[in-house]
C-alpha atoms as a PDB file:
ATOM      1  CA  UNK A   1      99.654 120.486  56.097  1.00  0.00           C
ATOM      2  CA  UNK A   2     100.907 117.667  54.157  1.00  0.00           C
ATOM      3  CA  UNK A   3     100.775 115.600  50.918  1.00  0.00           C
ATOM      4  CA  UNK A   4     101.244 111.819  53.003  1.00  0.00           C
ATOM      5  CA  UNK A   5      98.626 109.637  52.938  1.00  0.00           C
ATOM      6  CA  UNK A   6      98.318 109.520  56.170  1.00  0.00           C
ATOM      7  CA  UNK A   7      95.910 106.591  58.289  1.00  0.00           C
ATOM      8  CA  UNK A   8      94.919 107.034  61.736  1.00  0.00           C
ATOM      9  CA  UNK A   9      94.706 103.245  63.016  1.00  0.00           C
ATOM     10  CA  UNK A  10      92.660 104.116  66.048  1.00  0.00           C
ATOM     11  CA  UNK A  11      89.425 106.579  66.250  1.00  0.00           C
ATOM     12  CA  UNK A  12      86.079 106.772  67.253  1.00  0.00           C
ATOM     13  CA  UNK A  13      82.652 108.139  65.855  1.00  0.00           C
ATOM     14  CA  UNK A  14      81.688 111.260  68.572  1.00  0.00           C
ATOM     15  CA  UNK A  15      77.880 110.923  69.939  1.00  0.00           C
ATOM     16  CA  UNK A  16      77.270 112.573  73.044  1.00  0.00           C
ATOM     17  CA  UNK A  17      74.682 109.690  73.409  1.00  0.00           C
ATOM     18  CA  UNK A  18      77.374 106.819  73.307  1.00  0.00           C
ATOM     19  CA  UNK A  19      80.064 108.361  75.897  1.00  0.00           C
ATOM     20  CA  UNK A  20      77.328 108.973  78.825  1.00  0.00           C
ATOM     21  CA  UNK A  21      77.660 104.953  78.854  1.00  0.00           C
ATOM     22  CA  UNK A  22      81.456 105.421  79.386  1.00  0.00           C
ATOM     23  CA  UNK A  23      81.640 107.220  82.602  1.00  0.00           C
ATOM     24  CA  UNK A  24      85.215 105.644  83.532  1.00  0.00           C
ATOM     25  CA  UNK A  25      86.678 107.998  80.231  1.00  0.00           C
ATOM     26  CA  UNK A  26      85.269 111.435  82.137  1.00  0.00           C
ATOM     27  CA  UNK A  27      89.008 111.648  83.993  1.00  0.00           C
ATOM     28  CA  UNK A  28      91.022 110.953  80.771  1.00  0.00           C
ATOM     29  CA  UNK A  29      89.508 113.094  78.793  1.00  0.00           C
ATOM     30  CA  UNK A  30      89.361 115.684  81.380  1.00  0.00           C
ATOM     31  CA  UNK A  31      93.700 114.974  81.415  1.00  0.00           C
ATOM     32  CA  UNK A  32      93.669 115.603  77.671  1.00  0.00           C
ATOM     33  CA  UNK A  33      91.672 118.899  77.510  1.00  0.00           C
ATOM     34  CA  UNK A  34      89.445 117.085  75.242  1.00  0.00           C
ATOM     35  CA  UNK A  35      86.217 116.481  77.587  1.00  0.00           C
ATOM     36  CA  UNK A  36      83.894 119.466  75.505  1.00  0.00           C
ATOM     37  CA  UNK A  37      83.875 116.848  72.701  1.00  0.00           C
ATOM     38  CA  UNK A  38      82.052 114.623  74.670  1.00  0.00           C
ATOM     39  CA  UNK A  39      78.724 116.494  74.413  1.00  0.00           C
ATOM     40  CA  UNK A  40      78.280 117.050  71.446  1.00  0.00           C
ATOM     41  CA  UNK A  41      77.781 114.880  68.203  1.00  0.00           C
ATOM     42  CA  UNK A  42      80.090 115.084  64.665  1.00  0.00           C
ATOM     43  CA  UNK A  43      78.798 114.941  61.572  1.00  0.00           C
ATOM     44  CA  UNK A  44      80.936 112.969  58.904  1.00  0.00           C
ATOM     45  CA  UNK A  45      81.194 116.275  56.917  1.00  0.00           C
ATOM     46  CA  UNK A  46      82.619 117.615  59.975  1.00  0.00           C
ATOM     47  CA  UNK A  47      84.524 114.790  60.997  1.00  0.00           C
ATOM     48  CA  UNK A  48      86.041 114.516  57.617  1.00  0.00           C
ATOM     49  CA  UNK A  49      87.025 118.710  58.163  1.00  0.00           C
ATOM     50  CA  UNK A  50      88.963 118.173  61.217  1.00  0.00           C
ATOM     51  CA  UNK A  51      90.426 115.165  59.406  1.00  0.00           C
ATOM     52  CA  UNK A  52      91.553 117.662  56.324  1.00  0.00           C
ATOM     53  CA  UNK A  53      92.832 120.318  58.805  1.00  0.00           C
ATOM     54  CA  UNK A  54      94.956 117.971  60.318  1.00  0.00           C
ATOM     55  CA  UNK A  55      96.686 116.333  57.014  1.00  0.00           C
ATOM     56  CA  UNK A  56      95.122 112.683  57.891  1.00  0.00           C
ATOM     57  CA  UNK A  57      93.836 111.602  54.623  1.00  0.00           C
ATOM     58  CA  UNK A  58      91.959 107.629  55.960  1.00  0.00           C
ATOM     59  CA  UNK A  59      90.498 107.574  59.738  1.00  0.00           C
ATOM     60  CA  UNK A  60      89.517 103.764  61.113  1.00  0.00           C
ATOM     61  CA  UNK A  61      86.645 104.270  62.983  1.00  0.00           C
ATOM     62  CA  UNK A  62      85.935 101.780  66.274  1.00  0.00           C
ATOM     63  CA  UNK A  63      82.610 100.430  67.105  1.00  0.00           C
ATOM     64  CA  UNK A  64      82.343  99.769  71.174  1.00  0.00           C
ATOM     65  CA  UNK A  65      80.446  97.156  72.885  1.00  0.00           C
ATOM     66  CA  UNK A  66      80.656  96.638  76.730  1.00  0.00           C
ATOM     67  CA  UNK A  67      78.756  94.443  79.123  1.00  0.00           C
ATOM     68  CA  UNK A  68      76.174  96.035  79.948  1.00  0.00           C
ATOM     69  CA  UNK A  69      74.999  96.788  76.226  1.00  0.00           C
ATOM     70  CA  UNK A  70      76.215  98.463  72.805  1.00  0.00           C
ATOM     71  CA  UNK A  71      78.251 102.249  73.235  1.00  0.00           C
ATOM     72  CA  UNK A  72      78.579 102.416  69.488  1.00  0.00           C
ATOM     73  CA  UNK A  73      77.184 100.206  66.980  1.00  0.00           C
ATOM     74  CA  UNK A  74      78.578  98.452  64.070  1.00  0.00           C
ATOM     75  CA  UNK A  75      75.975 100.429  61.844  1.00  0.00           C
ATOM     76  CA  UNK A  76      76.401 103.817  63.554  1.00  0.00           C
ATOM     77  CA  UNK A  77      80.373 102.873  62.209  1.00  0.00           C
ATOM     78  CA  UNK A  78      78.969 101.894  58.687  1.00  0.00           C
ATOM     79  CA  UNK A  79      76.942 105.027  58.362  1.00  0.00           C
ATOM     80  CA  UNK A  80      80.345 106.926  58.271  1.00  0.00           C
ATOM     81  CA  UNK A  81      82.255 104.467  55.713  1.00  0.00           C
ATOM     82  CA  UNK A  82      79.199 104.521  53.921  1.00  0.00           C
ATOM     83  CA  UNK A  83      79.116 108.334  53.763  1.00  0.00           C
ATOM     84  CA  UNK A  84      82.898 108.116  52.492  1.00  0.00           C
ATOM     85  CA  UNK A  85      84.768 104.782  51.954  1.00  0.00           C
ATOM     86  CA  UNK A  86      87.613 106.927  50.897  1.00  0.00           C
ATOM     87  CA  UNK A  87      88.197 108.329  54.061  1.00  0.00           C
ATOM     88  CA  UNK A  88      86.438 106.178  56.850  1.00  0.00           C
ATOM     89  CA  UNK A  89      87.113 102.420  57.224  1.00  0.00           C
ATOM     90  CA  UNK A  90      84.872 100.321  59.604  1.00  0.00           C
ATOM     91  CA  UNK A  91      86.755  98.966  62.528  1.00  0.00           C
ATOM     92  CA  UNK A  92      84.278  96.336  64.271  1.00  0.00           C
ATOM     93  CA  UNK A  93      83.266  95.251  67.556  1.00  0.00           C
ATOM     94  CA  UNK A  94      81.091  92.411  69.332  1.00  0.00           C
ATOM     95  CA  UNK A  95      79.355  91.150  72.069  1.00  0.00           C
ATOM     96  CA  UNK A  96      82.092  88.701  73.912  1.00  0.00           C
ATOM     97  CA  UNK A  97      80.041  87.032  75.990  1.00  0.00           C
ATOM     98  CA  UNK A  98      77.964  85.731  73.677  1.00  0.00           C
ATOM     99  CA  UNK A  99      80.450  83.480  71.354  1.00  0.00           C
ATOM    100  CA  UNK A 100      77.666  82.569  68.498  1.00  0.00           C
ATOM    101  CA  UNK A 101      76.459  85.884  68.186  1.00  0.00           C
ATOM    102  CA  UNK A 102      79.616  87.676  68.480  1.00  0.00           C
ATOM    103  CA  UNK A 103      81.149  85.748  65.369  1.00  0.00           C
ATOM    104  CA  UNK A 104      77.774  85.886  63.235  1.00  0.00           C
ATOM    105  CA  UNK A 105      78.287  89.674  63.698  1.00  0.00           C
ATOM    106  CA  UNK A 106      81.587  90.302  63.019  1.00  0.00           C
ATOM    107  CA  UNK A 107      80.934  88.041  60.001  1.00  0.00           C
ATOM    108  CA  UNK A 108      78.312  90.520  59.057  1.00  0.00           C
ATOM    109  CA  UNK A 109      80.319  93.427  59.805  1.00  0.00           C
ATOM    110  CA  UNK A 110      83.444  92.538  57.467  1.00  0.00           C
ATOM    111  CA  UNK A 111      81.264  90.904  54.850  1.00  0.00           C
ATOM    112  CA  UNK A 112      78.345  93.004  54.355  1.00  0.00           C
ATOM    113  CA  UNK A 113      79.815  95.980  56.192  1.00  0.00           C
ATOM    114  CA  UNK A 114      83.332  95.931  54.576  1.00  0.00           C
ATOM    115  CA  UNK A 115      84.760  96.649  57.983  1.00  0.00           C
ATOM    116  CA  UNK A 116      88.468  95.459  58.239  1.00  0.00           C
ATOM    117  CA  UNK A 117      89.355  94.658  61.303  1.00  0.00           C
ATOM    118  CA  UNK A 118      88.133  93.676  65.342  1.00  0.00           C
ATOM    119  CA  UNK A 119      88.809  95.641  68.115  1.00  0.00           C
ATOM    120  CA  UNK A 120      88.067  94.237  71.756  1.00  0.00           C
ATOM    121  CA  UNK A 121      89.244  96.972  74.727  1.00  0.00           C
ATOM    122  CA  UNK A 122      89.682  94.066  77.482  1.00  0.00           C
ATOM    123  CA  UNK A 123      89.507  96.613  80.735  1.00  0.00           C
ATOM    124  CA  UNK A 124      86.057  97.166  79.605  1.00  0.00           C
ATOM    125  CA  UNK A 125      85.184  93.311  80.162  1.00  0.00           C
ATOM    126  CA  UNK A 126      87.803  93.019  82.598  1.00  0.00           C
ATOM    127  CA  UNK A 127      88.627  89.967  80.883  1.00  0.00           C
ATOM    128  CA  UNK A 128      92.131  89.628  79.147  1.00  0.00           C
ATOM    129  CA  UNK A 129      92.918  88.010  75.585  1.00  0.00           C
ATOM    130  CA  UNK A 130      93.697  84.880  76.621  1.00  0.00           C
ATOM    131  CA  UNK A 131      90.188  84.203  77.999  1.00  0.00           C
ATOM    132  CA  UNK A 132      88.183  81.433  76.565  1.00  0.00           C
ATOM    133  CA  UNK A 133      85.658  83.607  75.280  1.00  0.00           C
ATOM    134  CA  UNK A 134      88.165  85.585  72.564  1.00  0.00           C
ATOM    135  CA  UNK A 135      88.958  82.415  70.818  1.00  0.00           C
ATOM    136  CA  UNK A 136      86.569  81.769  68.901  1.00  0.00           C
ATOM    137  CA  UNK A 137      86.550  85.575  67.644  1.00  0.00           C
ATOM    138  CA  UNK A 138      90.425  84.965  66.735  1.00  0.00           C
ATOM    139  CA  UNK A 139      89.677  81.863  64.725  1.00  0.00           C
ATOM    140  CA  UNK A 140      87.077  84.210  62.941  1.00  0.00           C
ATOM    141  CA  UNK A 141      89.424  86.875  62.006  1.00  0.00           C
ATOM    142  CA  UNK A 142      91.775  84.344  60.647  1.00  0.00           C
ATOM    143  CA  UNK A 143      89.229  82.865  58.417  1.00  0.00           C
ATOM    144  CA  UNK A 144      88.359  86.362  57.415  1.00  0.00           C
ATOM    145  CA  UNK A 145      91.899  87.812  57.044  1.00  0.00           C
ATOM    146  CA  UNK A 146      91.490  90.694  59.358  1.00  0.00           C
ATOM    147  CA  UNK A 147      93.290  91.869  62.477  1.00  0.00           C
ATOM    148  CA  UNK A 148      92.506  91.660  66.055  1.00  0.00           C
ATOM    149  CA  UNK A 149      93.093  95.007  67.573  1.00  0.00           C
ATOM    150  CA  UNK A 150      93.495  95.661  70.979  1.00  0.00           C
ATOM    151  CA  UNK A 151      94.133  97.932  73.942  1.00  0.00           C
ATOM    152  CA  UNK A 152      98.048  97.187  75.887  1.00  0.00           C
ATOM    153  CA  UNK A 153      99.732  99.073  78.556  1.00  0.00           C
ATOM    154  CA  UNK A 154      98.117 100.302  82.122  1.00  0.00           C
ATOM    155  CA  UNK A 155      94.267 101.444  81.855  1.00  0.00           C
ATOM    156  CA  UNK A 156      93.772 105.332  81.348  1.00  0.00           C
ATOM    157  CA  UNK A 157      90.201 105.211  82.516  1.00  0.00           C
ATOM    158  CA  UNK A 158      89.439 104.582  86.273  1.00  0.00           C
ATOM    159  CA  UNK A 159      89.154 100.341  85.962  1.00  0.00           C
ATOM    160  CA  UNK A 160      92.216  97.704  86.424  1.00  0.00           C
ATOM    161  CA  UNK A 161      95.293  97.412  84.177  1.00  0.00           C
ATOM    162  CA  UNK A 162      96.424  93.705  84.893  1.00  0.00           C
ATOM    163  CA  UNK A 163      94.344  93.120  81.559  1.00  0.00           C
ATOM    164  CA  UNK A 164      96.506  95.032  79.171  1.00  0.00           C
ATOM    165  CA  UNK A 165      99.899  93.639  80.174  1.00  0.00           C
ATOM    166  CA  UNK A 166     101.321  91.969  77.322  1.00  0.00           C
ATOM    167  CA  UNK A 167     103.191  89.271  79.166  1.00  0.00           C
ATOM    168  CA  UNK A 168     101.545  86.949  79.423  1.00  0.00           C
ATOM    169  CA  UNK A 169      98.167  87.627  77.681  1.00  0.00           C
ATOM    170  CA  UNK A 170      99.245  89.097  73.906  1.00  0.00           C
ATOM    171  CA  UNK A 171     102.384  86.342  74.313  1.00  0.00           C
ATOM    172  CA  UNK A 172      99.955  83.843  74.890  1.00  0.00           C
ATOM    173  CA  UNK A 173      97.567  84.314  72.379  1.00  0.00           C
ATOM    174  CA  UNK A 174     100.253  84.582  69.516  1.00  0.00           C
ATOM    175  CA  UNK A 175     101.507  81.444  70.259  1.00  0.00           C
ATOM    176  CA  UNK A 176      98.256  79.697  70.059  1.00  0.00           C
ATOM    177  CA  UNK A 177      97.286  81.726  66.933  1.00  0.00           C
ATOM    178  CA  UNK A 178     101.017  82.409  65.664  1.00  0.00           C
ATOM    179  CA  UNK A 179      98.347  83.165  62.071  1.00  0.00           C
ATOM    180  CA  UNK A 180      96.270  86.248  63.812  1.00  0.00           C
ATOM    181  CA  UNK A 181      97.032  89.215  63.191  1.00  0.00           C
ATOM    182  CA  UNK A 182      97.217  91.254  66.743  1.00  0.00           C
ATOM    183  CA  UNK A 183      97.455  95.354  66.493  1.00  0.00           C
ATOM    184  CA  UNK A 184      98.530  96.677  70.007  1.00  0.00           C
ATOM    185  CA  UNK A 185      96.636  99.786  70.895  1.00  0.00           C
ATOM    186  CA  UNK A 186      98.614 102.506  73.160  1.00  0.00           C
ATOM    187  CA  UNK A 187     102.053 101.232  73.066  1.00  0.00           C
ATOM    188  CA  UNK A 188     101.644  99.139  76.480  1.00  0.00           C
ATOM    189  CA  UNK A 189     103.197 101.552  78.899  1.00  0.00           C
ATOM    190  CA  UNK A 190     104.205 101.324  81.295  1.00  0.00           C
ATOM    191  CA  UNK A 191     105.067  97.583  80.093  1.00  0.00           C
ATOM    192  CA  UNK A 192     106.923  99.461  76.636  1.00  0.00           C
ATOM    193  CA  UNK A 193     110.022  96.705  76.763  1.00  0.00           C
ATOM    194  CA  UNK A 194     107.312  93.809  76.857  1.00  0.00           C
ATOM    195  CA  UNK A 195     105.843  95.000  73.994  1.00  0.00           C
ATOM    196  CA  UNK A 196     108.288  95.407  72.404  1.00  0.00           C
ATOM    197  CA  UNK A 197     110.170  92.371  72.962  1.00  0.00           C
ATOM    198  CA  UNK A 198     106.928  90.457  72.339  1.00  0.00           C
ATOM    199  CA  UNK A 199     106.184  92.282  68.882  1.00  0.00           C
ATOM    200  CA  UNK A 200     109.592  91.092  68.251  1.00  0.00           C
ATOM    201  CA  UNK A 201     109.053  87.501  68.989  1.00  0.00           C
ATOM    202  CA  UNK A 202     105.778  87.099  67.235  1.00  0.00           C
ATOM    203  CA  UNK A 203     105.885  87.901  63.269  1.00  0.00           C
ATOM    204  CA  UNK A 204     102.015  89.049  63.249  1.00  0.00           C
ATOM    205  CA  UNK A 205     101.872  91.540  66.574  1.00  0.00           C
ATOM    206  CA  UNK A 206     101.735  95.122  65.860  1.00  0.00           C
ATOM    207  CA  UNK A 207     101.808  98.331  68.627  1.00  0.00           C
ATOM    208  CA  UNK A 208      99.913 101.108  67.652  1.00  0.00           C
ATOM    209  CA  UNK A 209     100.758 104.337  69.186  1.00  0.00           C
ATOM    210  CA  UNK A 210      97.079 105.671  69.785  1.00  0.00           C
ATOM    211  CA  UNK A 211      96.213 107.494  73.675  1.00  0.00           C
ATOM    212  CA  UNK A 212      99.768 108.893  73.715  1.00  0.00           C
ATOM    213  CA  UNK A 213     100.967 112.586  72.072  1.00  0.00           C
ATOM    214  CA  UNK A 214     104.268 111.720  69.974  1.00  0.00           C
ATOM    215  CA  UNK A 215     106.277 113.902  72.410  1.00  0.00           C
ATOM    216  CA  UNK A 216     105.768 111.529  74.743  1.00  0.00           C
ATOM    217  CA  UNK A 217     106.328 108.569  73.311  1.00  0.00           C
ATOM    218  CA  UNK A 218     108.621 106.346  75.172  1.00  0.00           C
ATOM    219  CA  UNK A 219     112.412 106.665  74.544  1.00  0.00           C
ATOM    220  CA  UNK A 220     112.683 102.724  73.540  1.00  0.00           C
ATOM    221  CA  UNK A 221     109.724 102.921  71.194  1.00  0.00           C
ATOM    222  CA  UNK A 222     111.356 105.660  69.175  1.00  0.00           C
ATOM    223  CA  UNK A 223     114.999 103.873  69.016  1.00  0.00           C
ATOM    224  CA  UNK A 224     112.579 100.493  68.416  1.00  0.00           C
ATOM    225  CA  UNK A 225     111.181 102.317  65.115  1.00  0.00           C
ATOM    226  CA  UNK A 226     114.261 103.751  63.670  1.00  0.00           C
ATOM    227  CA  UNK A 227     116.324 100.407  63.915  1.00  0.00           C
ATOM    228  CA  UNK A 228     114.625  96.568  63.678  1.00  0.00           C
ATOM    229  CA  UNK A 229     111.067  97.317  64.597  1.00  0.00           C
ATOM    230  CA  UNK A 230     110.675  99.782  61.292  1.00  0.00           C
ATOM    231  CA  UNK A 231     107.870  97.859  59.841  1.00  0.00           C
ATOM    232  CA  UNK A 232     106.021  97.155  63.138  1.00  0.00           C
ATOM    233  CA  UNK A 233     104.653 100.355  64.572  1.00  0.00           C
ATOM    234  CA  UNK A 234     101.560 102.056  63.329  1.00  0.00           C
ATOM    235  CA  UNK A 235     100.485 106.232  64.149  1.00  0.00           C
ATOM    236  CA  UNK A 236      97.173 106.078  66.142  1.00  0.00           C
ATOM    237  CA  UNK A 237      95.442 109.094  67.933  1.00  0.00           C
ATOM    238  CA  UNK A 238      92.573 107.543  69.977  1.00  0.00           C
ATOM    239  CA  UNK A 239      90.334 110.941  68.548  1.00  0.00           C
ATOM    240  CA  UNK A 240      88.356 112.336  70.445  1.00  0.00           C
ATOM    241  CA  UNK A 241      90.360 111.453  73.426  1.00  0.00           C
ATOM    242  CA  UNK A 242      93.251 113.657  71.489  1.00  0.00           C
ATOM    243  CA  UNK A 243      93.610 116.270  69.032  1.00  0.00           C
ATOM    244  CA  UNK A 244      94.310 115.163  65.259  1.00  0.00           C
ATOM    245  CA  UNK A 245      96.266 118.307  64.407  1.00  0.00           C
ATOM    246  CA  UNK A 246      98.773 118.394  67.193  1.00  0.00           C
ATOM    247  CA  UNK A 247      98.925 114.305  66.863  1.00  0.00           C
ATOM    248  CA  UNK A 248     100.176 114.542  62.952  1.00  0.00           C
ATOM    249  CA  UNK A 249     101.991 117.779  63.577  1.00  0.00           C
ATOM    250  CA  UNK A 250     104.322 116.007  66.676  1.00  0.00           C
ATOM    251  CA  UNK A 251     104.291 112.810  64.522  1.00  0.00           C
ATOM    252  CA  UNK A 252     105.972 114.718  61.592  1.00  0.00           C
ATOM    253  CA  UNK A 253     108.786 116.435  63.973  1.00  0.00           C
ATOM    254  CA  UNK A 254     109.932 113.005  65.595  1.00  0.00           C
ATOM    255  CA  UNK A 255     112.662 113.224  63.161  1.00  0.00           C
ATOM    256  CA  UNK A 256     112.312 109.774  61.626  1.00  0.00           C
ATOM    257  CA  UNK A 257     114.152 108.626  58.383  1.00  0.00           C
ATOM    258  CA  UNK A 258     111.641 109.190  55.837  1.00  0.00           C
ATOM    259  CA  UNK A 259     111.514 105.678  54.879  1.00  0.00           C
ATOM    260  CA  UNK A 260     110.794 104.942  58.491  1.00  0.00           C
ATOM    261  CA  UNK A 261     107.945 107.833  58.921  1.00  0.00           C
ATOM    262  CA  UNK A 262     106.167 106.926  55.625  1.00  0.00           C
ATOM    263  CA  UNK A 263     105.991 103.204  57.101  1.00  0.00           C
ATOM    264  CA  UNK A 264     105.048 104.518  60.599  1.00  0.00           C
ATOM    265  CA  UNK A 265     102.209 106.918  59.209  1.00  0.00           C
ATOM    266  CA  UNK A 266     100.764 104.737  56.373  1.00  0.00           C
ATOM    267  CA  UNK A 267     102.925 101.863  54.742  1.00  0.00           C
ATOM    268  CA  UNK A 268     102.560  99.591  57.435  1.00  0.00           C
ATOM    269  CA  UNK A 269      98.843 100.309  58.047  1.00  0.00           C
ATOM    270  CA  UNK A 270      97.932  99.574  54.547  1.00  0.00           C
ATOM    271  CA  UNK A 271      99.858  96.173  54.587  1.00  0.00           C
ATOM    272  CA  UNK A 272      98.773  94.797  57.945  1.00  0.00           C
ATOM    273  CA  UNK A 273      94.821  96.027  57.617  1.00  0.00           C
ATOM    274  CA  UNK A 274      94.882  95.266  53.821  1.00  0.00           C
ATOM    275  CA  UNK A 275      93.862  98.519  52.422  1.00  0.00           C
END
């Protein structure tokens, strides 16, 4: 389909198992024509087909952790980058409620796991990032050099969407940790300008475009990449929620200045998650 390197910043693992404990998704995924996926588990082998077929050559893959217990484990994630470290890189998660434990593990997970980066969803918690209980994960992922990724803009799923607003809560947290690293899952609709305006501000916030089909991305967003905001948007896809294939295929006909698409679909994703 194509020769570019291409990273998805934003997937999950598929186990039938791990979405029955995500019953707020069933509507989203029913919007996206995506909800068979949901039963059934992939195999790396497989995974790594649908990743070929679609011209994405790395995938990071998202552990999940919610209140009420684990949805996909840091070590169901390794299995995968252990399978293929060419193609799958570990994308961890924690318990935030639990401060000690949730910073031993995400220790363990970029140290002994190799994972590169942390990825809280706040709607799950219903807690945003400015809570007490996400500091000392940021001060973690400084000391390890990683990103903290997270989910912006109104909540797909069936739960509140006051925590993904990025004014005040991503504002916030960038000026009390102006050294984090902050990736900005699904572009923060219907709040685009904010996010924009605040990935401007802040040297070290990032939007990723995952949850959101490139034809739709919002008019600003495009303008934002093709003039002063070239080097701070990364291509996401949210897999399984949608397809790979028509995600790279739209991302290729946006019509971007080539420097601008090779930074949107890989440059900037190597330099921000050090890969």
């Amino acid at each position: 389909m194509t020769d570019l390197p291409i990273i998805d910043v934003w997937a999950q693992p598929v186990f039938a198992e791990s979405f029955q404990k995500l019953p707020e998704i069933l509507r989203l995924f029913e919007q996206s024509g995506s909800v068979d996926l949901l039963n059934q588990d992939i195999t790396p082998e497989q995974l790594i087909g649908i990743m070929d077929d679609a011209g994405i050559d790395k995938l990071m893959l998202s552990a999940w952790h919610r209140p009420e217990g684990w949805i996909i484990t840091n070590d169901q994630v390794a299995e995968f980058v252990q399978h293929d470290p060419d193609r799958f890189i570990g994308v961890a998660t924690v318990n935030l409620q639990k401060p000690v434990e949730a910073v031993k593990e995400l220790d363990r997970a970029v140290n002994d796991l190799e994972f590169k980066a942390m990825r809280i969803v706040p709607w799950l918690w219903q807690l945003p990032p400015n809570n007490r209980f996400y500091f000392p994960l940021y001060v973690k992922c400084i000391e390890l050099d990683i990103p903290f990724c997270t989910q912006v803009g109104h909540t797909g799923p069936l739960m509140p969407s006051e925590t993904g607003r990025p004014v005040p809560y991503i504002d916030d947290i960038a000026l009390i940790f102006p050294e984090l690293k902050i990736v900005c899952g699904h572009i923060g609709f219907p709040w685009t300008d904010e996010m924009i305006g605040v990935a401007w501000k802040h040297d070290n916030v990032y939007i990723d475009t995952s949850a959101y089909l490139p034809r739709y991305y919002p008019q600003q967003l495009i303008h934002y990449m093709k003039t002063y905001g070239s080097d701070k948007v990364l291509f996401g896809t949210n897999f399984p929620q949608l397809n790979l294939k028509k995600c790279t295929q739209q991302a290729l006909d946006l019509d971007l200045p080539e420097e601008t698409r090779d930074k949107f679909l890989f440059g900037n994703a190597r330099r921000v998650f050090n890969l």
